[in-house]
PDB file of N, CA and C in Angstrom:
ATOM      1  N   UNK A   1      73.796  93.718  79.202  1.00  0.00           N
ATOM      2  CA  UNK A   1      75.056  93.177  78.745  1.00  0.00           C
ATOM      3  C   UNK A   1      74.810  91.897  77.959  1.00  0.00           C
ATOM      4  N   UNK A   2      75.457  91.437  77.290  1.00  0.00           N
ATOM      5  CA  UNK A   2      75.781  90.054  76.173  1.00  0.00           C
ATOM      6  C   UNK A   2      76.320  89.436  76.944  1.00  0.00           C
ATOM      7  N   UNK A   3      76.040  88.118  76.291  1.00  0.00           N
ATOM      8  CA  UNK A   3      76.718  87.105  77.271  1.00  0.00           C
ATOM      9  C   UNK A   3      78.478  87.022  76.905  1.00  0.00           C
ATOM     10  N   UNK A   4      78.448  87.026  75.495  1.00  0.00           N
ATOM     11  CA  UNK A   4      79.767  87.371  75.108  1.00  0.00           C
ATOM     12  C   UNK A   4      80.824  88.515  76.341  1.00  0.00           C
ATOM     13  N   UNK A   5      80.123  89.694  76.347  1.00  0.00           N
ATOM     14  CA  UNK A   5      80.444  90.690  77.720  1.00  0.00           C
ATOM     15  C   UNK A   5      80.958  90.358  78.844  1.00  0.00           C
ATOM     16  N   UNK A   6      79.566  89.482  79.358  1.00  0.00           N
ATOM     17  CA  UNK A   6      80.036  88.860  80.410  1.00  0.00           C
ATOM     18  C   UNK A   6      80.916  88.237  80.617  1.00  0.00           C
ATOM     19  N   UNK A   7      80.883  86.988  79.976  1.00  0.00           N
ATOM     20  CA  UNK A   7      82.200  85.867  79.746  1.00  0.00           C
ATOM     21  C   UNK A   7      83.386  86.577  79.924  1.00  0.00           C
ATOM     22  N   UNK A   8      83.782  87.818  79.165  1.00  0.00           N
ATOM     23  CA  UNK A   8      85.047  88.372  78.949  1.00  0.00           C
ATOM     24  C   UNK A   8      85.473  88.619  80.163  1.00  0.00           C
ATOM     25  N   UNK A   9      84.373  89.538  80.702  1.00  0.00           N
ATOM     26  CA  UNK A   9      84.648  90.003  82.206  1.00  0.00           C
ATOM     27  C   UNK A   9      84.664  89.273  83.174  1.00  0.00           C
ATOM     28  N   UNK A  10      84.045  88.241  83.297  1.00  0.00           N
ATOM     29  CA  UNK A  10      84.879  87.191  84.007  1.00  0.00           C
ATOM     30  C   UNK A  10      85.882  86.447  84.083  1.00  0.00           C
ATOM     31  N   UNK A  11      86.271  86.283  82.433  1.00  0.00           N
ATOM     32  CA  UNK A  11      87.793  85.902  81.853  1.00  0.00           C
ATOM     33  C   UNK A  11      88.940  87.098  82.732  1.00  0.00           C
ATOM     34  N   UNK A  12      88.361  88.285  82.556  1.00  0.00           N
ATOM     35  CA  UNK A  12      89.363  89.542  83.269  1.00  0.00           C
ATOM     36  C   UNK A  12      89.385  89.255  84.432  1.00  0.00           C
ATOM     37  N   UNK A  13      88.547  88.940  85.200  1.00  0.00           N
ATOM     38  CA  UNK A  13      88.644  89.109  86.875  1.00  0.00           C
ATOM     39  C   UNK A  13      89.554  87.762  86.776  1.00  0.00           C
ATOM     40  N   UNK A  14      89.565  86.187  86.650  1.00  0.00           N
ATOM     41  CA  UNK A  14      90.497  86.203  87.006  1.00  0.00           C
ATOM     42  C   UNK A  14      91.586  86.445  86.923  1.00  0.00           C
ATOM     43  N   UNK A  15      92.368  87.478  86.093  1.00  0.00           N
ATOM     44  CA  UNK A  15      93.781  87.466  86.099  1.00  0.00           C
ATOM     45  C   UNK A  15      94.008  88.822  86.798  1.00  0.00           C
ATOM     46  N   UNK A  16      92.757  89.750  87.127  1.00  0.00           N
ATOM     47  CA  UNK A  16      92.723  90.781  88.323  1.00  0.00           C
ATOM     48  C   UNK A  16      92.459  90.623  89.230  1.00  0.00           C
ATOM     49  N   UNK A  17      91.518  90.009  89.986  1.00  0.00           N
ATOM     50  CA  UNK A  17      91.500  89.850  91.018  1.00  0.00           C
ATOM     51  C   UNK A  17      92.542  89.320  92.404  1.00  0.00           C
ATOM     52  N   UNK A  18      92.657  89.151  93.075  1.00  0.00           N
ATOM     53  CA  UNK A  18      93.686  88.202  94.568  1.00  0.00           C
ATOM     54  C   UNK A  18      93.361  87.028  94.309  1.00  0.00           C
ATOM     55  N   UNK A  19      94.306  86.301  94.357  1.00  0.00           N
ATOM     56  CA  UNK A  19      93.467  84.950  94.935  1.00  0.00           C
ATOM     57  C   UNK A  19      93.196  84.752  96.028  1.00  0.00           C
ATOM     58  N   UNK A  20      91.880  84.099  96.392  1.00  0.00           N
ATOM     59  CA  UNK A  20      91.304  83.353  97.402  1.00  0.00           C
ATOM     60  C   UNK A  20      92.051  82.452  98.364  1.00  0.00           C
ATOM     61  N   UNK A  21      93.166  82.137  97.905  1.00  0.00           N
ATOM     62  CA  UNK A  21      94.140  81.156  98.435  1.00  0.00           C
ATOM     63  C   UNK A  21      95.293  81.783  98.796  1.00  0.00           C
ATOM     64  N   UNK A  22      95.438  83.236  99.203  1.00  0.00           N
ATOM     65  CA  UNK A  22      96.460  83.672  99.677  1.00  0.00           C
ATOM     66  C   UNK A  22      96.765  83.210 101.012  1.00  0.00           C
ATOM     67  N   UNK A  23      97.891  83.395 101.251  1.00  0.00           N
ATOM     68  CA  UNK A  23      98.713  82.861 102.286  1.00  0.00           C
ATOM     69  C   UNK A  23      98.461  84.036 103.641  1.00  0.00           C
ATOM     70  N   UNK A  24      98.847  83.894 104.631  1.00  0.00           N
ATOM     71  CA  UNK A  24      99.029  84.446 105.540  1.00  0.00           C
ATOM     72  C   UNK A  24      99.720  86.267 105.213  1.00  0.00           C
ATOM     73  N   UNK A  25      99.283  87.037 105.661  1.00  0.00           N
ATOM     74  CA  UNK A  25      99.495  88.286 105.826  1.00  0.00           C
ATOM     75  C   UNK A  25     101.347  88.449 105.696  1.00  0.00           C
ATOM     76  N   UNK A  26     101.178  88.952 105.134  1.00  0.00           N
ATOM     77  CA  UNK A  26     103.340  89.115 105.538  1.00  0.00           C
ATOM     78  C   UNK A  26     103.460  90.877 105.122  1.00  0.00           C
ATOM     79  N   UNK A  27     104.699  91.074 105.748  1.00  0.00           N
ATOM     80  CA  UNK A  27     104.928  92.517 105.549  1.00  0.00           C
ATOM     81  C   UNK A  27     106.017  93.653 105.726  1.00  0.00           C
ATOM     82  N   UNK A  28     106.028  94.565 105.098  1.00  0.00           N
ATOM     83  CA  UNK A  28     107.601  95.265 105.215  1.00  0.00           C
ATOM     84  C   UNK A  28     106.843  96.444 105.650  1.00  0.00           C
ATOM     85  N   UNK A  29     108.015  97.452 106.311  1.00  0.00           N
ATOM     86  CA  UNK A  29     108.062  98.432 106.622  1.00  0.00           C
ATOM     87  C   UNK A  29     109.359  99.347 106.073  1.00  0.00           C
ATOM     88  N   UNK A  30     108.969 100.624 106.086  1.00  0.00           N
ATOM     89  CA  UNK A  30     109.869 101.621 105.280  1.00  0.00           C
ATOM     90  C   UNK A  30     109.550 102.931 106.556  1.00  0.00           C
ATOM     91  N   UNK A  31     110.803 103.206 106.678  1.00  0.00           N
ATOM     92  CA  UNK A  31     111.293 104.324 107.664  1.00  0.00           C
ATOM     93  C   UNK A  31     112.395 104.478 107.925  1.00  0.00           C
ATOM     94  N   UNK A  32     113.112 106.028 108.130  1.00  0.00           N
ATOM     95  CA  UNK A  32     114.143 106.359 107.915  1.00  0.00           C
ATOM     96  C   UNK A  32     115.143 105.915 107.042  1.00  0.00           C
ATOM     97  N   UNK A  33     114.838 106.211 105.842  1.00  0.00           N
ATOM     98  CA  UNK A  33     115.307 105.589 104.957  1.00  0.00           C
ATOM     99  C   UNK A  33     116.246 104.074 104.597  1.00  0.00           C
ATOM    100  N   UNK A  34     115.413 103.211 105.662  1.00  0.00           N
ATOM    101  CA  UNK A  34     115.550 101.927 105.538  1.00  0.00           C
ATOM    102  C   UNK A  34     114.538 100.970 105.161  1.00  0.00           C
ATOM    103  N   UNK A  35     114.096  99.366 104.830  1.00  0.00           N
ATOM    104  CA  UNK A  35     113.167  98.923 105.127  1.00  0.00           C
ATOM    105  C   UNK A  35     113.580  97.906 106.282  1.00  0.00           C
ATOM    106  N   UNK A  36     112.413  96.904 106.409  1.00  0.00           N
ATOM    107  CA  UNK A  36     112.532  96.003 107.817  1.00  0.00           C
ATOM    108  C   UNK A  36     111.137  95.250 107.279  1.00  0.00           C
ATOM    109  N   UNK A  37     111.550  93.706 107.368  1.00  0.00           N
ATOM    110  CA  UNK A  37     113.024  93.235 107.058  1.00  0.00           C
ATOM    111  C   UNK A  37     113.468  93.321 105.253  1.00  0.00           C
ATOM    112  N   UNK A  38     114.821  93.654 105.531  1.00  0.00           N
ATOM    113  CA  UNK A  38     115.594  94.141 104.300  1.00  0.00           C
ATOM    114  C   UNK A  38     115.790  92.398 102.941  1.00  0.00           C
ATOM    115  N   UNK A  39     114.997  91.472 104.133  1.00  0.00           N
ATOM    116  CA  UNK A  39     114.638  90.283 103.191  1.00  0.00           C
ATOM    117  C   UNK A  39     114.006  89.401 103.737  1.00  0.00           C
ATOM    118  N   UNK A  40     113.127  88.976 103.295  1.00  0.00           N
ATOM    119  CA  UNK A  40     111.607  88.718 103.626  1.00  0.00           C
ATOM    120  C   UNK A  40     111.652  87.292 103.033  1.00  0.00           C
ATOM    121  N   UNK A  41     111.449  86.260 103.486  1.00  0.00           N
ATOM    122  CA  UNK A  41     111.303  85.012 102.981  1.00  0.00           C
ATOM    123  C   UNK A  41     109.614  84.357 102.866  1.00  0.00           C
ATOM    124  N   UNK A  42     109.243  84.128 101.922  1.00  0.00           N
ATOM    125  CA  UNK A  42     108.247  83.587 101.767  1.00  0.00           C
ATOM    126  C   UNK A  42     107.796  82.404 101.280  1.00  0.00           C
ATOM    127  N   UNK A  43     106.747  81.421 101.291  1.00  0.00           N
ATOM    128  CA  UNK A  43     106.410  80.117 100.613  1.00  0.00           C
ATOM    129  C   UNK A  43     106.283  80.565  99.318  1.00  0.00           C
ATOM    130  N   UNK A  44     107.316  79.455  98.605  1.00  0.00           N
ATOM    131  CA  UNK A  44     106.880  79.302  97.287  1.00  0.00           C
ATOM    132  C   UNK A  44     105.887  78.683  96.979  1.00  0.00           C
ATOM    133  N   UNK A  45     105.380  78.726  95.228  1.00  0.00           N
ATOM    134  CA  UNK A  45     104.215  78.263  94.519  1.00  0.00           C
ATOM    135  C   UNK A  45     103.239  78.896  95.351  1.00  0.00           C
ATOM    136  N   UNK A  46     102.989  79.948  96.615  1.00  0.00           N
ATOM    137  CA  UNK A  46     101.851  80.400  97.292  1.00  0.00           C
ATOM    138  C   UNK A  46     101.679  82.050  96.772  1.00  0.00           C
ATOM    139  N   UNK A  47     100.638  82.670  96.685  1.00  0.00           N
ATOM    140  CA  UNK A  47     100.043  83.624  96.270  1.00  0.00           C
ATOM    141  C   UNK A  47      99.631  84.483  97.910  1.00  0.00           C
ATOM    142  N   UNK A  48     100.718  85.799  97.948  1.00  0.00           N
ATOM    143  CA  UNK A  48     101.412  86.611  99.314  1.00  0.00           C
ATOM    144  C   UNK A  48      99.949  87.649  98.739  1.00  0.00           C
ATOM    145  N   UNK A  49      99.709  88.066 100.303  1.00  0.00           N
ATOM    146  CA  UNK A  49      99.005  89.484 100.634  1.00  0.00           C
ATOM    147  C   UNK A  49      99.788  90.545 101.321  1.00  0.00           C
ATOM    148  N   UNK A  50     100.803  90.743 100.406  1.00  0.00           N
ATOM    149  CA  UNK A  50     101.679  91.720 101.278  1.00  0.00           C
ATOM    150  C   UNK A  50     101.652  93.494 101.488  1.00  0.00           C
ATOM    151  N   UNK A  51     101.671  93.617 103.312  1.00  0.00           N
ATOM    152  CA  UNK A  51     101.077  94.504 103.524  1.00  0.00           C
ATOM    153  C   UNK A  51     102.666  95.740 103.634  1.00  0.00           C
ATOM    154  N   UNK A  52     102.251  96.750 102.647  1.00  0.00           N
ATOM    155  CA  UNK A  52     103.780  97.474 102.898  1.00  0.00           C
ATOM    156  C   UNK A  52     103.386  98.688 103.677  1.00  0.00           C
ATOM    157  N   UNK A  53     103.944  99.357 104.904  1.00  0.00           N
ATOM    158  CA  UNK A  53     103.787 100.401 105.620  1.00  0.00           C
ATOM    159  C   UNK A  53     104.770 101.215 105.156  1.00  0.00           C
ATOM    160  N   UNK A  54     104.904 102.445 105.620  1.00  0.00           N
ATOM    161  CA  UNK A  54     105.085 103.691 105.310  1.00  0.00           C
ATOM    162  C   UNK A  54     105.492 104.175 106.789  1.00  0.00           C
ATOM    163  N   UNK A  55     106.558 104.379 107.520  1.00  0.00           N
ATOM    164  CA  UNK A  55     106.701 104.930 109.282  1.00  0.00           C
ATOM    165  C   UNK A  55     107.098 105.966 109.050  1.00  0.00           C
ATOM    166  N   UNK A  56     108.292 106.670 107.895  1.00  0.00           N
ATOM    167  CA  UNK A  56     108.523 107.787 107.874  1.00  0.00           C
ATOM    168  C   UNK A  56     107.854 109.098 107.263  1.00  0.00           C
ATOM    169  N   UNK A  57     108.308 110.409 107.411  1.00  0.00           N
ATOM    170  CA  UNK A  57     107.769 111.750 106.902  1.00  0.00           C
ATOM    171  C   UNK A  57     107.416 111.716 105.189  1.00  0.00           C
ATOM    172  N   UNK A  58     107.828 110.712 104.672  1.00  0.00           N
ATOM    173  CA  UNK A  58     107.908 111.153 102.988  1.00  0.00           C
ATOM    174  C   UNK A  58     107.847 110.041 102.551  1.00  0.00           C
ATOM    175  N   UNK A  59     106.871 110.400 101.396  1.00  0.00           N
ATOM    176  CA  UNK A  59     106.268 109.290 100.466  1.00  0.00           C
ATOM    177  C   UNK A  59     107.341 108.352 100.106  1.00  0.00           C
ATOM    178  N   UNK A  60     107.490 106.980  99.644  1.00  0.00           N
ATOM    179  CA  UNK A  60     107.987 105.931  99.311  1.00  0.00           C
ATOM    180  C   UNK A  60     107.313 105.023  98.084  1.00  0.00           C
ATOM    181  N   UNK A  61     108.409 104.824  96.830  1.00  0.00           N
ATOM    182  CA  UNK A  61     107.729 103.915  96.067  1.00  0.00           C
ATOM    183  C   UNK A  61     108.384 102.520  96.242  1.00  0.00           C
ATOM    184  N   UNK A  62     107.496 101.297  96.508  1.00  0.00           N
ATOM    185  CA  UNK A  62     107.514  99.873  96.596  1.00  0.00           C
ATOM    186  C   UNK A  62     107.568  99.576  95.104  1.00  0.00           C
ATOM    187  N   UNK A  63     108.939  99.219  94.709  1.00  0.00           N
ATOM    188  CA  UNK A  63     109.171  98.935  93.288  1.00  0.00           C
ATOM    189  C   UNK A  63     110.141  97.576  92.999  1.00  0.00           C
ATOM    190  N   UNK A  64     109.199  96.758  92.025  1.00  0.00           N
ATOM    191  CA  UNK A  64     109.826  95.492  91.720  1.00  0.00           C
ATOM    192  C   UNK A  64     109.978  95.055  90.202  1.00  0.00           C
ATOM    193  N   UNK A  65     110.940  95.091  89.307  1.00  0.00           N
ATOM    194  CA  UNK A  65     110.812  95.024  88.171  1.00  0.00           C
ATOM    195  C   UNK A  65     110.536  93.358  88.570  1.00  0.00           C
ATOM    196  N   UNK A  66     111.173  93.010  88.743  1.00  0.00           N
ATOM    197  CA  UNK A  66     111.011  91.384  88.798  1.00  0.00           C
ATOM    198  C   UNK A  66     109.561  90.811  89.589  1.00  0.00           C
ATOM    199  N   UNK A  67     108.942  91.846  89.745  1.00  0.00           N
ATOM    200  CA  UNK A  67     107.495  91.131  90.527  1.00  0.00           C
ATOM    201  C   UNK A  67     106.513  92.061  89.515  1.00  0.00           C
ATOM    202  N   UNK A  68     107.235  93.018  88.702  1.00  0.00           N
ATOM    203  CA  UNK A  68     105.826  93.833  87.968  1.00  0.00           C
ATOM    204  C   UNK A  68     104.886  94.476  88.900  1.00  0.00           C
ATOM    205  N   UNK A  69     105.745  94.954  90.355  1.00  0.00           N
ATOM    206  CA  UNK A  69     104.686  95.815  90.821  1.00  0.00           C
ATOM    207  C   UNK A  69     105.654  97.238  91.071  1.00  0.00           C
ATOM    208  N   UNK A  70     104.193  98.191  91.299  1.00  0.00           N
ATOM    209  CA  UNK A  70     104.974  99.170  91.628  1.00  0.00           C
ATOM    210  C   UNK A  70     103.792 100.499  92.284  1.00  0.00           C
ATOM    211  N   UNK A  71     104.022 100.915  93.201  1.00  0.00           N
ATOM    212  CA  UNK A  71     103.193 101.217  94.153  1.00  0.00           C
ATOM    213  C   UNK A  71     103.796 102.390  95.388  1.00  0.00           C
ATOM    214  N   UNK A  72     103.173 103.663  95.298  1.00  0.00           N
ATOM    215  CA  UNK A  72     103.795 104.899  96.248  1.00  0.00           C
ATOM    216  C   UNK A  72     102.580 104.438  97.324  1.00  0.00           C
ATOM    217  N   UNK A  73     103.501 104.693  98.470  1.00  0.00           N
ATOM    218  CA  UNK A  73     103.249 104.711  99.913  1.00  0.00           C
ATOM    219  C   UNK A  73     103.268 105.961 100.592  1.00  0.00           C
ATOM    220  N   UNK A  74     101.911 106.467 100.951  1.00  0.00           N
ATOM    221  CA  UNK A  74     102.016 107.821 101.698  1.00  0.00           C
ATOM    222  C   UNK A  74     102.693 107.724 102.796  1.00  0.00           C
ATOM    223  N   UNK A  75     103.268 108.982 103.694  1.00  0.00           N
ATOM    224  CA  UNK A  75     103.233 108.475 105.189  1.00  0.00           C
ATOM    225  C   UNK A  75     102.672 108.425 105.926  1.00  0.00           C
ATOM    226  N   UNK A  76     102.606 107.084 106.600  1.00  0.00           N
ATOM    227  CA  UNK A  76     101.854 107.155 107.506  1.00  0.00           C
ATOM    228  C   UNK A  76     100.537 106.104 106.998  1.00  0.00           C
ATOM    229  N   UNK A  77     100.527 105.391 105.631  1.00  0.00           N
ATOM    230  CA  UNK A  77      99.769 104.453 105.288  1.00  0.00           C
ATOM    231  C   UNK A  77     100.420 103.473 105.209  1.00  0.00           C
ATOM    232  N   UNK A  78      99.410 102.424 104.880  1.00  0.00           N
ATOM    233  CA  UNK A  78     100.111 100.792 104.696  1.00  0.00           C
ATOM    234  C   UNK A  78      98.886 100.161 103.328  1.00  0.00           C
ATOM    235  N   UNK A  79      99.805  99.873 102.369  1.00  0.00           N
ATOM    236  CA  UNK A  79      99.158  99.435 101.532  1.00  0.00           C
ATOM    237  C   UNK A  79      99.118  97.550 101.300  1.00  0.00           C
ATOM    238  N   UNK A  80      98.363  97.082 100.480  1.00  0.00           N
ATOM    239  CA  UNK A  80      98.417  95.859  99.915  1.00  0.00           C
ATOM    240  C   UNK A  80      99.184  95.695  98.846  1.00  0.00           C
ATOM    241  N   UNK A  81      99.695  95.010  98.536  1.00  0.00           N
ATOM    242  CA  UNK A  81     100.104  94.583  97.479  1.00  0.00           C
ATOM    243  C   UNK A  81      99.987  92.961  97.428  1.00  0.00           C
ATOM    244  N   UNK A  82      99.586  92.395  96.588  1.00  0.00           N
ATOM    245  CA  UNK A  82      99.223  91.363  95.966  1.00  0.00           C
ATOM    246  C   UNK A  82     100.255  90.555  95.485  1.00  0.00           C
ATOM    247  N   UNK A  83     101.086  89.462  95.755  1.00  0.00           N
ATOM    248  CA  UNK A  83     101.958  88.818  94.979  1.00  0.00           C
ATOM    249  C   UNK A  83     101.635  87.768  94.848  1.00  0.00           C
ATOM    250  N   UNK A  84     101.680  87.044  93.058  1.00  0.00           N
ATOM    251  CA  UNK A  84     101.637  86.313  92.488  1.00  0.00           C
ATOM    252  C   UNK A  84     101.869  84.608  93.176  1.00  0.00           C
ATOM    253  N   UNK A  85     102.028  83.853  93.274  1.00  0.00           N
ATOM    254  CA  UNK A  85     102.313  82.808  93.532  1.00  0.00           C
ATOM    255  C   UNK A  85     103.968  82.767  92.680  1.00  0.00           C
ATOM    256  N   UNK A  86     104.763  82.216  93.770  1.00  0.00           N
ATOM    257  CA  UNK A  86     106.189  82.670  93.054  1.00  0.00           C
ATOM    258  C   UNK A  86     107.049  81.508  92.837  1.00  0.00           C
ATOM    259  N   UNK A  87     107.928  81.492  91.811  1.00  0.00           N
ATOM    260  CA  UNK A  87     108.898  80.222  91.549  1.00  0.00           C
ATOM    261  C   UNK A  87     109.791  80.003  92.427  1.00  0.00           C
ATOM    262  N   UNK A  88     110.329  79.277  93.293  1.00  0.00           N
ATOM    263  CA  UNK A  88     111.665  79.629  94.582  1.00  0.00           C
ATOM    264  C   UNK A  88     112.510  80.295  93.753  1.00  0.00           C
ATOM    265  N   UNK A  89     112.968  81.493  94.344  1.00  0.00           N
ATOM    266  CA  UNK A  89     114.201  82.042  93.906  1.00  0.00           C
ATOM    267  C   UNK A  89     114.056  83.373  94.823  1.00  0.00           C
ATOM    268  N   UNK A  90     114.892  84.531  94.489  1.00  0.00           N
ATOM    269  CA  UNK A  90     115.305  85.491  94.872  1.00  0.00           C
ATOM    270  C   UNK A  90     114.799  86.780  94.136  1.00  0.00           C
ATOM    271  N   UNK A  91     113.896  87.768  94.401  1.00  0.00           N
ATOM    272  CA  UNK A  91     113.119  88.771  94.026  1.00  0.00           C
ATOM    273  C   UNK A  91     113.497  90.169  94.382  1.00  0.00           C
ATOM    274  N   UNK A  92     113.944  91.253  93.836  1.00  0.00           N
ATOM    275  CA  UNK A  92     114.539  92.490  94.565  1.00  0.00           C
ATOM    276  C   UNK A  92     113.362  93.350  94.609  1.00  0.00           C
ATOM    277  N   UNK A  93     113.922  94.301  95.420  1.00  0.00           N
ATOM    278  CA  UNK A  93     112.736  95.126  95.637  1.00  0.00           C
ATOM    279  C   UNK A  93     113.381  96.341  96.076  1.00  0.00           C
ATOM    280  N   UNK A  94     112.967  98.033  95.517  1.00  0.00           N
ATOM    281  CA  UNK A  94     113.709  99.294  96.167  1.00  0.00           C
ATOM    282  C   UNK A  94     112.711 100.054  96.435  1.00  0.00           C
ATOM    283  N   UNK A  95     113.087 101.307  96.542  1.00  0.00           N
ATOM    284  CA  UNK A  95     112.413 102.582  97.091  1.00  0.00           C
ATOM    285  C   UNK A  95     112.832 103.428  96.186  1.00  0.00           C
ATOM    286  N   UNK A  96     112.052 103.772  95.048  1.00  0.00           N
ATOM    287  CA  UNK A  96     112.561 104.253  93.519  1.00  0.00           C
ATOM    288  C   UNK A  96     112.201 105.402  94.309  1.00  0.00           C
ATOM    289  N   UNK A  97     111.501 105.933  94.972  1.00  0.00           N
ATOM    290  CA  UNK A  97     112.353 107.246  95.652  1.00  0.00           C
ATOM    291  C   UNK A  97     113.421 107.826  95.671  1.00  0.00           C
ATOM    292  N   UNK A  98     114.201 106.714  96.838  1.00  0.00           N
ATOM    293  CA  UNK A  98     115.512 107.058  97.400  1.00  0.00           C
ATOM    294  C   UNK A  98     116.438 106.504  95.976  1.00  0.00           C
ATOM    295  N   UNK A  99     116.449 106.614  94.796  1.00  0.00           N
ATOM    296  CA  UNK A  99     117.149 106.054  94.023  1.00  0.00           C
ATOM    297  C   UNK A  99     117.567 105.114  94.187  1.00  0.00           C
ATOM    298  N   UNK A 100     117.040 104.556  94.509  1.00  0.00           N
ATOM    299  CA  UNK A 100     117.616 102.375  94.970  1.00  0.00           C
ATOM    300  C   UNK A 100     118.233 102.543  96.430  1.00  0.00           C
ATOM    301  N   UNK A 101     118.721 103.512  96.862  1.00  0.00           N
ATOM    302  CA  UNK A 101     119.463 103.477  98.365  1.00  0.00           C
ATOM    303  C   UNK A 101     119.165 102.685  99.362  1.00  0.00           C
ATOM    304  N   UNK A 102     117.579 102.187  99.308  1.00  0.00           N
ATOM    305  CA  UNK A 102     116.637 101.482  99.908  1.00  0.00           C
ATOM    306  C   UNK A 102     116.524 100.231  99.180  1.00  0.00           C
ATOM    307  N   UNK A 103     116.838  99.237  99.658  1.00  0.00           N
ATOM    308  CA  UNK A 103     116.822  98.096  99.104  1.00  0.00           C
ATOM    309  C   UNK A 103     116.679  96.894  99.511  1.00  0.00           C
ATOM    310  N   UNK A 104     115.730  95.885  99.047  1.00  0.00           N
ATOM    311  CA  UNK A 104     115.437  94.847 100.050  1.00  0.00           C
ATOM    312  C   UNK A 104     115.310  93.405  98.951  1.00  0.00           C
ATOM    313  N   UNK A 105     114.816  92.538  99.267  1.00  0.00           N
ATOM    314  CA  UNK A 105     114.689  91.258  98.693  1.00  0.00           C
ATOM    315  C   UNK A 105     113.578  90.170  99.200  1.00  0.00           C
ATOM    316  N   UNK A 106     112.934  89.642  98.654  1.00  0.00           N
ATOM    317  CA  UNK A 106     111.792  88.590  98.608  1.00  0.00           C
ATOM    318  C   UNK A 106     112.207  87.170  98.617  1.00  0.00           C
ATOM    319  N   UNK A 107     112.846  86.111  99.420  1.00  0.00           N
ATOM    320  CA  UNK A 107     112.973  85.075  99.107  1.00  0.00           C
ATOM    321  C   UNK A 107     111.914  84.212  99.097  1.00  0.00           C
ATOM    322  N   UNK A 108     111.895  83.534  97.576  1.00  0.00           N
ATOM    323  CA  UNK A 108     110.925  82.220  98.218  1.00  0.00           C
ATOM    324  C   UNK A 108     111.417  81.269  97.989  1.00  0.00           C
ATOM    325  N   UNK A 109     110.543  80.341  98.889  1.00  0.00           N
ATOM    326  CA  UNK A 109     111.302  78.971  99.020  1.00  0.00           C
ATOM    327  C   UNK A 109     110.377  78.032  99.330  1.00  0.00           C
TER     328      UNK A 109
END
């Protein structure tokens, strides 16, 4: 590889990688077509390792236009999801599954 190469790819990792400075574990759950909790408060300006489970029979998508993530949950798994370090405010979040029926929220503060 070039050093040019390299450089780049280290320029990439950080804006892919987690940060190192994530906060404490936090986490939702999805079953029977609900989640828990339906709003989740978190530290602002901190960078979340959030762990989303899956309790019911049928797949679930963890979808946030306002967080730019978006992520299917088998049943019966629990995934990561990674959140940004966040501005205080109010963040939605559904189950583009259930056509939004499922619906929850991210506060930070």
């Amino acid at each position: 590889m070039t050093a040019k190469t390299i450089a780049s790819l280290a320029i990439l990792a950080l804006f892919v990688a987690p940060s190192a400075h994530a906060a404490d574990d936090s986490s939702l759950r999805f079953h029977g077509g609900a989640v828990e909790p339906a709003s989740l408060t978190l530290p602002a300006n901190t960078p979340i390792k959030l762990l989303v489970t899956n309790s019911g029979d049928t797949a679930v998508e963890f979808e946030s236009f306002e967080l730019h993530r978006e992520r299917v949950v088998q049943p019966g798994q629990t995934i990561t999801v990674y959140i940004p370090a966040l501005a205080p405010g109010t963040y939605s979040f559904i189950d583009d599954f259930s056509n939004g029926a499922v619906k929850g929220e991210i506060v930070s503060r």
